[in-house]
C-alpha atoms as a PDB file:
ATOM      1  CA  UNK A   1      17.250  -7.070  26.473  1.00  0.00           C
ATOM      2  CA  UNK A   2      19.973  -5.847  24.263  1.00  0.00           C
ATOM      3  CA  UNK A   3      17.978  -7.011  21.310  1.00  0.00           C
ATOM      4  CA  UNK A   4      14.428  -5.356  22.420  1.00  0.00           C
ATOM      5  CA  UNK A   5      16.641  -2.293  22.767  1.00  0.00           C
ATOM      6  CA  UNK A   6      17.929  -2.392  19.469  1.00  0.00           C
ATOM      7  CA  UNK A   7      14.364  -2.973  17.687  1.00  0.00           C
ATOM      8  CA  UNK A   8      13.013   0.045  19.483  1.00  0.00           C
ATOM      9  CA  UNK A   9      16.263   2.252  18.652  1.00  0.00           C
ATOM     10  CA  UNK A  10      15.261   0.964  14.877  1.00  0.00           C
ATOM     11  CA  UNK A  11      11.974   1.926  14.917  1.00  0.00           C
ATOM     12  CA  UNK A  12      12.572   5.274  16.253  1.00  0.00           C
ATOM     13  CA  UNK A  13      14.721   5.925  13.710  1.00  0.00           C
ATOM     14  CA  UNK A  14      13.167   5.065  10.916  1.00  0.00           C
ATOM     15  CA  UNK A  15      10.318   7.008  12.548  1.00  0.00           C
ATOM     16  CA  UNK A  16      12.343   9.964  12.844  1.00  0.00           C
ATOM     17  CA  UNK A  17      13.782   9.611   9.354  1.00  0.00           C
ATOM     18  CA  UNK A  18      10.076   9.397   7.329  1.00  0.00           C
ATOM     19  CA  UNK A  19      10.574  13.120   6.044  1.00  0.00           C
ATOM     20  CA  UNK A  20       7.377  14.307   8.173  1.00  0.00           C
ATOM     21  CA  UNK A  21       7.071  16.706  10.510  1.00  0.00           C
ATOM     22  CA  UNK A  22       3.917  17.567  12.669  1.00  0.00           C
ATOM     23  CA  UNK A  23       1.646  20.664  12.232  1.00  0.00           C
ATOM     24  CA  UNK A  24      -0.109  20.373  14.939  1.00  0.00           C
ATOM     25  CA  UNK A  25       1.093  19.986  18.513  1.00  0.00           C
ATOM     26  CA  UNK A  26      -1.543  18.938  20.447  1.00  0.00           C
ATOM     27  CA  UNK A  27      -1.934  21.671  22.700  1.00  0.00           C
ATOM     28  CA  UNK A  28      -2.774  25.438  21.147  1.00  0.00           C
ATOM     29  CA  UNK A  29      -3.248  26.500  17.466  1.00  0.00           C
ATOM     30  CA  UNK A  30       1.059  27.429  17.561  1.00  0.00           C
ATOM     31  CA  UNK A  31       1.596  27.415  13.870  1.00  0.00           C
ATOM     32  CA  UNK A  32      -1.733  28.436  12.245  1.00  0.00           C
ATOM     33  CA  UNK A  33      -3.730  31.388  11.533  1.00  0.00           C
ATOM     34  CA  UNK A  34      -7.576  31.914  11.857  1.00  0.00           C
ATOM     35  CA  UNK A  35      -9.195  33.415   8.720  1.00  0.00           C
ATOM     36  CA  UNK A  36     -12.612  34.767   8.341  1.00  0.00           C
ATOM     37  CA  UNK A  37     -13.745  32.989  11.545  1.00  0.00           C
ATOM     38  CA  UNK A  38     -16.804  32.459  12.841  1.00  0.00           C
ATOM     39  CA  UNK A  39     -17.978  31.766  16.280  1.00  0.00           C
ATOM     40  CA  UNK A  40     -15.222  29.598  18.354  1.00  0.00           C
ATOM     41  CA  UNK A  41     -13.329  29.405  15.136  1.00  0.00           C
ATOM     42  CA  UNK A  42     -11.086  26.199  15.969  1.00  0.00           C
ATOM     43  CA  UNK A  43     -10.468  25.018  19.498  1.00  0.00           C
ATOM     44  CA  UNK A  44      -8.340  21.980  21.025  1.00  0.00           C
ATOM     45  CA  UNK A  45      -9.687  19.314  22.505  1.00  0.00           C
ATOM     46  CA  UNK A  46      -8.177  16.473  24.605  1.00  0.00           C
ATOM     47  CA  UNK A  47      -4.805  16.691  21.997  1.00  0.00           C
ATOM     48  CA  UNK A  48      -7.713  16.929  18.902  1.00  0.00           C
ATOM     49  CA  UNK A  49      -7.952  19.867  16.765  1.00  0.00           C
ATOM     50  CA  UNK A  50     -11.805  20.680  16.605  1.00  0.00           C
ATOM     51  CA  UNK A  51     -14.147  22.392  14.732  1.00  0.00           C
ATOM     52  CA  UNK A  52     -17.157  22.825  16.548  1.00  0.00           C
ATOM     53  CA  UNK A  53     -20.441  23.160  15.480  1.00  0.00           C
ATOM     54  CA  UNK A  54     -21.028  26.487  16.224  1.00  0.00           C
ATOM     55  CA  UNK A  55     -17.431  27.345  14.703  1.00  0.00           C
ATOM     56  CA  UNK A  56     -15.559  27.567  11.498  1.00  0.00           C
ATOM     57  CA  UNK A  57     -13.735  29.727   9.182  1.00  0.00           C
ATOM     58  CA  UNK A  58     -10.396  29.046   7.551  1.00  0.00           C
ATOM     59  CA  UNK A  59      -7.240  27.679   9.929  1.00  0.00           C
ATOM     60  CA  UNK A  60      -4.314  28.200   7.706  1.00  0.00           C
ATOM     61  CA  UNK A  61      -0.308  27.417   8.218  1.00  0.00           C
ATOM     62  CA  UNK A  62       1.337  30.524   8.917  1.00  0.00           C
ATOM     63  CA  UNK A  63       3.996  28.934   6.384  1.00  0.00           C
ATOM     64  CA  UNK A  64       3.378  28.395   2.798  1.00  0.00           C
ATOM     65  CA  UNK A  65       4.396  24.912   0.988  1.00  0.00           C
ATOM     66  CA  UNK A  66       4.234  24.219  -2.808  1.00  0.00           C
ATOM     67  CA  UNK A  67       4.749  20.263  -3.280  1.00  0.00           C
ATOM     68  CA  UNK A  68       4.210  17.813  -0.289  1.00  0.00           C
ATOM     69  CA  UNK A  69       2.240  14.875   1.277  1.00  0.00           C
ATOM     70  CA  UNK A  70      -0.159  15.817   3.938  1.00  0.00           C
ATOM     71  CA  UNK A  71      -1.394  13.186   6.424  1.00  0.00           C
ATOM     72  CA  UNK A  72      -4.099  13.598   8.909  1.00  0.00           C
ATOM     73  CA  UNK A  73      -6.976  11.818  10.929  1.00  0.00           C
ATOM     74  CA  UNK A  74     -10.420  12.897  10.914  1.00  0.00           C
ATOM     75  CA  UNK A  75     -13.971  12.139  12.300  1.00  0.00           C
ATOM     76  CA  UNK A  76     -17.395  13.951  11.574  1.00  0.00           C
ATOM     77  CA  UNK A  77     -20.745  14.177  13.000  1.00  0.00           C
ATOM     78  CA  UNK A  78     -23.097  13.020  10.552  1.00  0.00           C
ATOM     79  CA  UNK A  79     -23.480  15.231   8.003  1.00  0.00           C
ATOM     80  CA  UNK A  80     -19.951  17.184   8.489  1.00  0.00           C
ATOM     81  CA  UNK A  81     -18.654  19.055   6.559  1.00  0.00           C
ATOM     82  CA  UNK A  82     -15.145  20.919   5.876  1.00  0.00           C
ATOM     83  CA  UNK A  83     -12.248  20.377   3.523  1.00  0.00           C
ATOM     84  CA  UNK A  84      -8.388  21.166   3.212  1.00  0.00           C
ATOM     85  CA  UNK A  85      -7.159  24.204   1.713  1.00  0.00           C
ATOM     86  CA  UNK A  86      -4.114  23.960  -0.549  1.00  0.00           C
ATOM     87  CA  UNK A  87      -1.771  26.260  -1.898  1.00  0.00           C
ATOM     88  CA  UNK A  88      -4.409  28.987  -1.118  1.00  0.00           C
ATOM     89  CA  UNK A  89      -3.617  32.834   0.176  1.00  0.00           C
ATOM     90  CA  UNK A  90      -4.477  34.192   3.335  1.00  0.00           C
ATOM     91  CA  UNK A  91      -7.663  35.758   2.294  1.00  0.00           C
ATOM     92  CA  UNK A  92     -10.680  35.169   0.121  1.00  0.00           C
ATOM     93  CA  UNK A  93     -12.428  31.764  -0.261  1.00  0.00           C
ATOM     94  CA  UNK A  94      -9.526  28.808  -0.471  1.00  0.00           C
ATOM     95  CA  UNK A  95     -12.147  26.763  -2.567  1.00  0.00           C
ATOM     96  CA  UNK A  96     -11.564  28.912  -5.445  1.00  0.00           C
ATOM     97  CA  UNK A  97      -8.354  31.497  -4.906  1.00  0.00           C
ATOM     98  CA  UNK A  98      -6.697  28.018  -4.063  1.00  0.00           C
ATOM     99  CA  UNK A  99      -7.942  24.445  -4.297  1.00  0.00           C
ATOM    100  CA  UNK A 100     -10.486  22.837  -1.958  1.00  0.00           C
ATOM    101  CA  UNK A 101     -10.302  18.886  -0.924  1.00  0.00           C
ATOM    102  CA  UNK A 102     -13.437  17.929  -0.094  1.00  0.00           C
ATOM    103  CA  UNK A 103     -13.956  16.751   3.546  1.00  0.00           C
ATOM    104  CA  UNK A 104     -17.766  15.626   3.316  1.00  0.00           C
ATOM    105  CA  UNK A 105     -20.656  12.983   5.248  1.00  0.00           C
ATOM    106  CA  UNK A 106     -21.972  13.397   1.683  1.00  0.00           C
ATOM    107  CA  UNK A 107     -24.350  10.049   2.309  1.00  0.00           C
ATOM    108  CA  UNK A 108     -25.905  12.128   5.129  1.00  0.00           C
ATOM    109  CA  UNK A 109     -29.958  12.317   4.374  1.00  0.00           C
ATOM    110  CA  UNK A 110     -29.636  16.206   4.127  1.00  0.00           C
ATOM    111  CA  UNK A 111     -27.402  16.129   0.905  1.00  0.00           C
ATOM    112  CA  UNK A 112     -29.120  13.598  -0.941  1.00  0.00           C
ATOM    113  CA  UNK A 113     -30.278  14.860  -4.490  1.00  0.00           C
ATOM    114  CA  UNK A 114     -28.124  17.826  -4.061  1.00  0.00           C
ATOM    115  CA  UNK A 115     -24.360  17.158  -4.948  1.00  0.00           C
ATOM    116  CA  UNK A 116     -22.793  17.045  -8.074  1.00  0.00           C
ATOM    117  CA  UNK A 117     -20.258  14.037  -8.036  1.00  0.00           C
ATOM    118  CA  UNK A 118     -16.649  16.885  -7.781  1.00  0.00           C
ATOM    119  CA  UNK A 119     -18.485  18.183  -4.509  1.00  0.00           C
ATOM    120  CA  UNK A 120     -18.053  14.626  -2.920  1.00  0.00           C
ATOM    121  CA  UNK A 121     -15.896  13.523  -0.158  1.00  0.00           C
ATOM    122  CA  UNK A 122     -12.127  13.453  -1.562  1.00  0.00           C
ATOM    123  CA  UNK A 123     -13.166  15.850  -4.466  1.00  0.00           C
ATOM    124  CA  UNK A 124     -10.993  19.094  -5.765  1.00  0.00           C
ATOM    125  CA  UNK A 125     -13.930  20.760  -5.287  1.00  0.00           C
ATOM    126  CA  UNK A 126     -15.815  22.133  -8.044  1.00  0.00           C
ATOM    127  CA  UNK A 127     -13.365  20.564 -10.619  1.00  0.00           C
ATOM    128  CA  UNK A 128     -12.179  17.026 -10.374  1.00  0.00           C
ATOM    129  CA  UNK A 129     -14.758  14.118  -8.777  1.00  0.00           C
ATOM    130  CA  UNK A 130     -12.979  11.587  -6.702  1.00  0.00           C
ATOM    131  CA  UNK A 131     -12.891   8.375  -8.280  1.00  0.00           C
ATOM    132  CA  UNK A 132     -13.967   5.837  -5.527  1.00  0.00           C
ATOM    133  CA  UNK A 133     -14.912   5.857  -1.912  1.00  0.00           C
ATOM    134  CA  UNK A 134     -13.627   4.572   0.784  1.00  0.00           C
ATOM    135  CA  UNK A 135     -15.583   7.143   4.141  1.00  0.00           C
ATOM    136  CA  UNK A 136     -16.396   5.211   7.210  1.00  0.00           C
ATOM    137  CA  UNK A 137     -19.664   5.938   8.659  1.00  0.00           C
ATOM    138  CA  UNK A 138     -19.860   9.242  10.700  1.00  0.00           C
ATOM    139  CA  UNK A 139     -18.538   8.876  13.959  1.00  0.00           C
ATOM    140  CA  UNK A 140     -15.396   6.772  13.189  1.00  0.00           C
ATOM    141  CA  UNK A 141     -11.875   8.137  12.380  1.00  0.00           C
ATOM    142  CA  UNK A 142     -11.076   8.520   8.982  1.00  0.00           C
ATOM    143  CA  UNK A 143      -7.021   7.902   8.204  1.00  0.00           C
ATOM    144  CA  UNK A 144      -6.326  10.586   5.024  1.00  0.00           C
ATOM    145  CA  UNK A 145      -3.463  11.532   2.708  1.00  0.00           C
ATOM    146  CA  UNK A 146      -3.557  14.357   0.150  1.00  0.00           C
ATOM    147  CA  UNK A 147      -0.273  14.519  -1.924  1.00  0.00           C
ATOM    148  CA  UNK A 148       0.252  17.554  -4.252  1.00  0.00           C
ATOM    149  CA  UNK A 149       3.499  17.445  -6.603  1.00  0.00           C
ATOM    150  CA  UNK A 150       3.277  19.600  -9.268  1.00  0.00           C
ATOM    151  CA  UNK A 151      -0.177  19.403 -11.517  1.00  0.00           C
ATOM    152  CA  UNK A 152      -1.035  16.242  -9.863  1.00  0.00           C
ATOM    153  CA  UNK A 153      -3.621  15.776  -6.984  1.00  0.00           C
ATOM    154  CA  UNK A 154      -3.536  12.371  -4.997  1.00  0.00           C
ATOM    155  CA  UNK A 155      -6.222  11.470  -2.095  1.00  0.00           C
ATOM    156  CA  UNK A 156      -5.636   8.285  -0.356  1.00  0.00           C
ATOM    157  CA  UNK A 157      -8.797   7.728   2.081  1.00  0.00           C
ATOM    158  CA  UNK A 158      -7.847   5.014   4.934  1.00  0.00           C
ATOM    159  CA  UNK A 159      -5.560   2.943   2.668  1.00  0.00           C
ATOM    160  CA  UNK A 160      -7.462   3.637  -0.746  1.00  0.00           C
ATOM    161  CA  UNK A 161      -6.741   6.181  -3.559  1.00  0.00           C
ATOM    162  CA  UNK A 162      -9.837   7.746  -4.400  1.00  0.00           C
ATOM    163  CA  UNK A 163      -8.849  10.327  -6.420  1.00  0.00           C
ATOM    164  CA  UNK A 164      -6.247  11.221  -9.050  1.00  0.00           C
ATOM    165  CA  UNK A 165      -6.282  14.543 -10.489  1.00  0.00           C
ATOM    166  CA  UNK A 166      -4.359  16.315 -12.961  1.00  0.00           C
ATOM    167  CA  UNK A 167      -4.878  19.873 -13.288  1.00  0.00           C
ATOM    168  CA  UNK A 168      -3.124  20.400 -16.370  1.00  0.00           C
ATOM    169  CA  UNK A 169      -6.719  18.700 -18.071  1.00  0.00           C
ATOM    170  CA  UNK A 170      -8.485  21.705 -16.318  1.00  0.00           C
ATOM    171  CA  UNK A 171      -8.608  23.691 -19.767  1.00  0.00           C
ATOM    172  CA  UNK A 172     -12.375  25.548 -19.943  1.00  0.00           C
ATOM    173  CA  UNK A 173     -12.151  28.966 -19.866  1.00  0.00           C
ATOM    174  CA  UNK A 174     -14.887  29.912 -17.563  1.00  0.00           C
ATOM    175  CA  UNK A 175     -13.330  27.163 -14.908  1.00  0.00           C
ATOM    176  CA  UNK A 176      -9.636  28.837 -14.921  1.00  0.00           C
ATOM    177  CA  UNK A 177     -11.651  32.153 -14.138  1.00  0.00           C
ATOM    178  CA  UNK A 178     -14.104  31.235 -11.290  1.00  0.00           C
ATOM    179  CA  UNK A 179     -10.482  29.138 -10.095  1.00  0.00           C
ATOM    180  CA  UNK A 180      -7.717  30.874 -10.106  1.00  0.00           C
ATOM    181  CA  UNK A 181      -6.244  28.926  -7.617  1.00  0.00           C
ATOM    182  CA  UNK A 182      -5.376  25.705  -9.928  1.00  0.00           C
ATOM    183  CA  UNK A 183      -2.710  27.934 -11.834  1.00  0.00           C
ATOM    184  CA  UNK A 184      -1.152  28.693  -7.900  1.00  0.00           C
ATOM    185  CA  UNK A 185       2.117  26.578  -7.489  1.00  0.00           C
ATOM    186  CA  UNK A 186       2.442  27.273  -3.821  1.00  0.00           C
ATOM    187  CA  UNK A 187       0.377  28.957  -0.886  1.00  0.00           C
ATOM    188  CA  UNK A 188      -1.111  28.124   3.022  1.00  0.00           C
ATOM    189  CA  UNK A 189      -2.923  24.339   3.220  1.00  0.00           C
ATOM    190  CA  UNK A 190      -5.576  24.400   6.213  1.00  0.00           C
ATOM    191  CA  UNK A 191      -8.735  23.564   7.295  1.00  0.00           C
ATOM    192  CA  UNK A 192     -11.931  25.132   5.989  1.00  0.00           C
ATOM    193  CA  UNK A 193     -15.178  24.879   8.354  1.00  0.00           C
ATOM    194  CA  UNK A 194     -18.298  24.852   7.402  1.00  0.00           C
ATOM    195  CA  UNK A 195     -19.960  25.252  10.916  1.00  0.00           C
ATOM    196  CA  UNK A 196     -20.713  21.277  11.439  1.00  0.00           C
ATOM    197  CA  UNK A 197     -18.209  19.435  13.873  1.00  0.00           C
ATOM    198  CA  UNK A 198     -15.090  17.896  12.905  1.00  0.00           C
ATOM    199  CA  UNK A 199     -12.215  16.971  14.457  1.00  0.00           C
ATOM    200  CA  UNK A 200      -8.325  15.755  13.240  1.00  0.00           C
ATOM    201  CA  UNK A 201      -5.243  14.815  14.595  1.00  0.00           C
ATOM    202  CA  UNK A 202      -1.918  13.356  13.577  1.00  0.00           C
ATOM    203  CA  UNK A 203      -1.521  16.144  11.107  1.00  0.00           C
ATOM    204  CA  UNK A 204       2.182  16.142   9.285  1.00  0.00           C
ATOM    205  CA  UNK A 205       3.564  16.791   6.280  1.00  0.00           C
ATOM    206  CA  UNK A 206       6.711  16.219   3.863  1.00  0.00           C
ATOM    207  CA  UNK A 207       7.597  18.140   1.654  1.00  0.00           C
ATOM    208  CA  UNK A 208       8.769  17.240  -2.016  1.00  0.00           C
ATOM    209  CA  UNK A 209      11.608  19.003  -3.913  1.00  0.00           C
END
C-alpha cells in the first residue's frame, strides 16, 4: 500500500511539475475572448470546447504569450475546418495580422483540386507547407502540439512532426506585406472558425523563456 501510494504521489508530481498549465477549464469560455463572431460563436460541450457548425469567429486568450508549446486535442466533421491563431492581436484576420496553423479535413471531396500544399492541415497558412501528414480520418481525435520559440514553427500531429518552419526564410517582399504577422514576436493564440464543427480539449501551454 505504502508503495502504490508512493507511485501515485510520483506521478502527480511530475504531472504537476511539466511546466503546463490549462487554458481551458472545462466548463465556460473563463479566459478567452470572442472576436468577430458569428452565430453561437464557441460553446461548451460535455467538458469539450466546440465550434459548431453554425458558429465561428476568432476565440482568443485574453493574455498574450510570445514563446511556448501549445498542446490540444481535436476532432472534425468531415470536411472541418479551423486553425490556431498565434501571436495575433485582438482584431483583424489572425491568418495574416498574426500567423495561422492550419486545422483542416483537407482530403474531404469538397477541397480536392483546390488547395495549394501551405493551406494543408499543419500548414502556417499561406507561407510554410507542412512537411508530412499524420490526420486521422474525420471523426477521431486528433492529439496536436504547436511549439513557437523564436523564428521557429514546430507542429507535432499525434506523435509526428509534420512541419518545421523557420520564418526568418520568409524574405519576398509582397509576403512580409500581405503578413505582417510573421515579424510579431508576441500576441493572443486561439481558435479561428470557419463555420464547420470542431471540437478540442486538453488545451495547455508552457511557456519558454
Amino acid at each position: 500500500m505504502r508503495y502504490l501510494f508512493a507511485l501515485l504521489l510520483a506521478a502527480m508530481t511530475a504531472a504537476a511539475g511539466d511546466g503546463f498549465v490549462s487554458l481551458f477549464n472545462g466548463k465556460n469560455l473563463d479566459g478567452w475572448v470572442l472576436s468577430g463572431g458569428k452565430g453561437r460563436g464557441y460553446i461548451v460541450e460535455n467538458g469539450t470546447l466546440v465550434c459548431p457548425a453554425d458558429g465561428g469567429g476568432n476565440l482568443l486568450t485574453q493574455k498574450e504569450y510570445a514563446n511556448f508549446v501549445l498542446r490540444f486535442d481535436f476532432k472534425m466533421e468531415p470536411g472541418g475546418n479551423n486553425g490556431v491563431g498565434i501571436r495575433t492581436p485582438m482584431e483583424g484576420d489572425a491568418a495574416y495580422t498574426g500567423m495561422e496553423i492550419q486545422i483542416l479535413d483537407h482530403n474531404h471531396a469538397r477541397y480536392a483540386g483546390k488547395l495549394r500544399p501551405e493551406q494543408k492541415h499543419g500548414s502556417v497558412y499561406d507561407l510554410i507547407a507542412a512537411q508530412k501528414e499524420a490526420l486521422k480520418p474525420a471523426g477521431e481525435w486528433n492529439h496536436e502540439e504547436i511549439t513557437a520559440n523564436g523564428k521557429k514553427i514546430e507542429v507535432r500531429l499525434n506523435g509526428i512532426v509534420i512541419t518545421q518552419a523557420d520564418l526568418s526564410t520568409i524574405t519576398d517582399p509582397a509576403k512580409l506585406a500581405k503578413h505582417p504577422g510573421v515579424k510579431r514576436a508576441s500576441g493572443h493564440l486561439g481558435f479561428l472558425g470557419h463555420g464547420t464543427r470542431v471540437e478540442f480539449k486538453n488545451i495547455k501551454i508552457k511557456e519558454l523563456r
